[in-house]
Each structure stands twice: as structure tokens, then as C-alpha cells.
Protein backbone atom coordinates (compact mmCIF):
# COMPACT_ATOMS: atom_id res chain seq x y z
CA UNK A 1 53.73 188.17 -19.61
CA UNK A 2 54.37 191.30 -17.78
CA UNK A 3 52.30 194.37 -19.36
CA UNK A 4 53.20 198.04 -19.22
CA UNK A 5 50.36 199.30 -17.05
CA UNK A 6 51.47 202.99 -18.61
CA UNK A 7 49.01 201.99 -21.90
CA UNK A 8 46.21 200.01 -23.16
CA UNK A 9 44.11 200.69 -20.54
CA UNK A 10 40.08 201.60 -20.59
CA UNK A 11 37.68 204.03 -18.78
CA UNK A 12 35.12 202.78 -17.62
CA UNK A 13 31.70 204.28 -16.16
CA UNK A 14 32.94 204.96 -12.95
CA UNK A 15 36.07 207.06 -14.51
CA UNK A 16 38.66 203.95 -12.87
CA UNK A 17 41.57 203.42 -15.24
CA UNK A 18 41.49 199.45 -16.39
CA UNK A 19 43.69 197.39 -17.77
CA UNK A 20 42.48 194.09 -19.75
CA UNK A 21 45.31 192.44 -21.06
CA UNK A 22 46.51 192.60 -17.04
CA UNK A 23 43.30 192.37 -14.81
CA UNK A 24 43.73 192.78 -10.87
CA UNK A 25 40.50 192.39 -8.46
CA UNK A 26 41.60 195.74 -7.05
CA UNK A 27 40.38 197.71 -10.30
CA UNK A 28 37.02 196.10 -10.47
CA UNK A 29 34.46 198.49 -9.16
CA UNK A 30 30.99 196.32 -9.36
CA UNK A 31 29.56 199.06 -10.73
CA UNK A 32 31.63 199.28 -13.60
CA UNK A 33 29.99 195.95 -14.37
CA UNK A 34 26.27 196.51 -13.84
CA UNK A 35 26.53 199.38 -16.17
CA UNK A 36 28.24 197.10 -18.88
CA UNK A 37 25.97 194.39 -18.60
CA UNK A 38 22.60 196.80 -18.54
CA UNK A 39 24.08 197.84 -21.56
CA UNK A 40 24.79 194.68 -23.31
CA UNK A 41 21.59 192.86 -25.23
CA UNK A 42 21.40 189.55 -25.10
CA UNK A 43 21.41 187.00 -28.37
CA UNK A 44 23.81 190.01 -30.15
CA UNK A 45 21.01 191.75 -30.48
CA UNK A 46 18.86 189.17 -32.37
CA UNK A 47 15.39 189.57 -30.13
CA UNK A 48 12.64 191.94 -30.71
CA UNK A 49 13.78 194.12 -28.40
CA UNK A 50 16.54 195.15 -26.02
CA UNK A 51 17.07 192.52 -23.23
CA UNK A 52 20.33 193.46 -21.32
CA UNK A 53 22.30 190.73 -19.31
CA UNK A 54 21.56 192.66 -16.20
CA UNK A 55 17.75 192.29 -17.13
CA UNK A 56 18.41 188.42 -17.75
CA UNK A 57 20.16 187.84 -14.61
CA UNK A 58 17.77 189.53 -12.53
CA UNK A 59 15.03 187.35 -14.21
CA UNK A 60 17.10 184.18 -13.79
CA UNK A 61 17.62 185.63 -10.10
CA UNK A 62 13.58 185.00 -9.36
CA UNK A 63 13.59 181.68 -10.72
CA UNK A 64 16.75 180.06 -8.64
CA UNK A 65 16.21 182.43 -5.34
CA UNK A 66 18.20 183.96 -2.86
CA UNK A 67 21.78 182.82 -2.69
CA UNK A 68 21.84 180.13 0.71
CA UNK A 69 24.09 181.32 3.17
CA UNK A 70 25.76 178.02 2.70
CA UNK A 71 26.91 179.17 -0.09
CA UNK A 72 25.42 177.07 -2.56
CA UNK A 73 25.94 179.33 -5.35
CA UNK A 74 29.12 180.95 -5.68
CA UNK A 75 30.60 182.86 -9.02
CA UNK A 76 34.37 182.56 -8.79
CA UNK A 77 35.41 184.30 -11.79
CA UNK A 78 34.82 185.02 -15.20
CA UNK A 79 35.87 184.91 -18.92
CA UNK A 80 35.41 187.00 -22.13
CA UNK A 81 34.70 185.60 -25.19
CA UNK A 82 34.77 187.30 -28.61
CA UNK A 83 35.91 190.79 -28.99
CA UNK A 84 38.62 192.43 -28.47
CA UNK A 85 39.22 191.00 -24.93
CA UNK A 86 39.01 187.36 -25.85
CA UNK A 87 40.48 184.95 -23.18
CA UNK A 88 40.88 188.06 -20.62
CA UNK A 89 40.09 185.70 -17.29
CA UNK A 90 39.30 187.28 -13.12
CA UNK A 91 39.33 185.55 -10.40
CA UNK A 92 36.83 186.65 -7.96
CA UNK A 93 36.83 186.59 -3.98
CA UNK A 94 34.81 183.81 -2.52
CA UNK A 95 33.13 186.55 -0.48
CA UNK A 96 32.12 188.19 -3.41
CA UNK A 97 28.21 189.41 -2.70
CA UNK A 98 26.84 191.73 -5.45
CA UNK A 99 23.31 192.22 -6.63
CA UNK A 100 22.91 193.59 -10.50
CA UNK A 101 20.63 196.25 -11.57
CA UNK A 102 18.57 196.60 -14.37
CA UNK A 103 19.11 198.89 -17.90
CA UNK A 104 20.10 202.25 -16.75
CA UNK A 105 20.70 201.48 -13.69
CA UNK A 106 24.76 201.35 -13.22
């Protein structure tokens, strides 16, 4: 499905035009997503008190440890589910190497 790249297109943090009903790995700036996900809480919300994604997965960082230059972990891509975005899908480059920040810090 071929998408008019003219509309429907967000800003994001870093002031990059986006387009998420046609994705491309060459307007993803990783700090566009730190920002997002230090400002996304966890459980929708439900917890006592606001625990971002980036704050999970630097938690979740200290219990698996660094990456192994074998590559033993690798993320190649991700999905959204729920929103307005649903099904929106990136492939990411097997050299992909990004640490994320905490709340505030994108």
C-alpha cells in the first residue's frame, strides 16, 4: 500500500517529520525513542507510581548484563500494539547498538 508521505505524519522530540502508517529506518532517530519510552508508564499506569519503559529496561539491563559481543542478544525490530498505530512493524539493523536512558532523559 503506497502512502502519500505529503500527510499523516508526526513530530517527534527531536523535530524529525515521521510517518507511521509508512515507517523507513532512515527516520528513526534513537532518541526519538528514549524520550517516548521515558515517557511511557508501565502496566497503563496501574502502579503506585510512574515506572517508564526506559526505567524498566534499564532495570532488566542489570539483571541480564552487557550484550556479548557474540551477539547473543539482538532486537531486530519491533511492533505496536493498541493505539492508534496498531500493527505499525520496523525492522531494525543487525548492527543496531543503543543504550536507553532513564525519565527525562531523551
Amino acid at each position: 500500500m503506497a502512502v502519500n508521505r505529503s500527510s499523516a505524519w508526526i513530530q517527534t522530540f527531536t523535530g524529525r517529520q515521521f510517518w507511521p502508517l509508512d515507517p523507513k529506518s532512515d527516520d528513526v532517530d534513537i532518541r526519538d525513542i528514549a524520550h517516548s519510552l521515558s515517557m511511557l508508564c508501565r502496566f497503563n499506569g496501574h502502579c503506585n507510581r510512574f515506572y517508564s519503559v526506559a526505567e524498566h529496561s534499564v532495570h532488566v539491563s542489570h539483571v541480564v548484563g552487557p550484550i556479548s559481543a557474540s551477539g547473543t542478544h539482538v532486537l531486530l525490530g519491533a511492533e505496536i500494539t493498541g493505539g492508534f498505530m496498531e500493527g505499525a512493524r520496523m525492522e531494525f539493523s543487525q548492527g543496531l547498538n543503543c543504550i536507553i536512558g532513564g525519565r527525562g532523559t531523551g
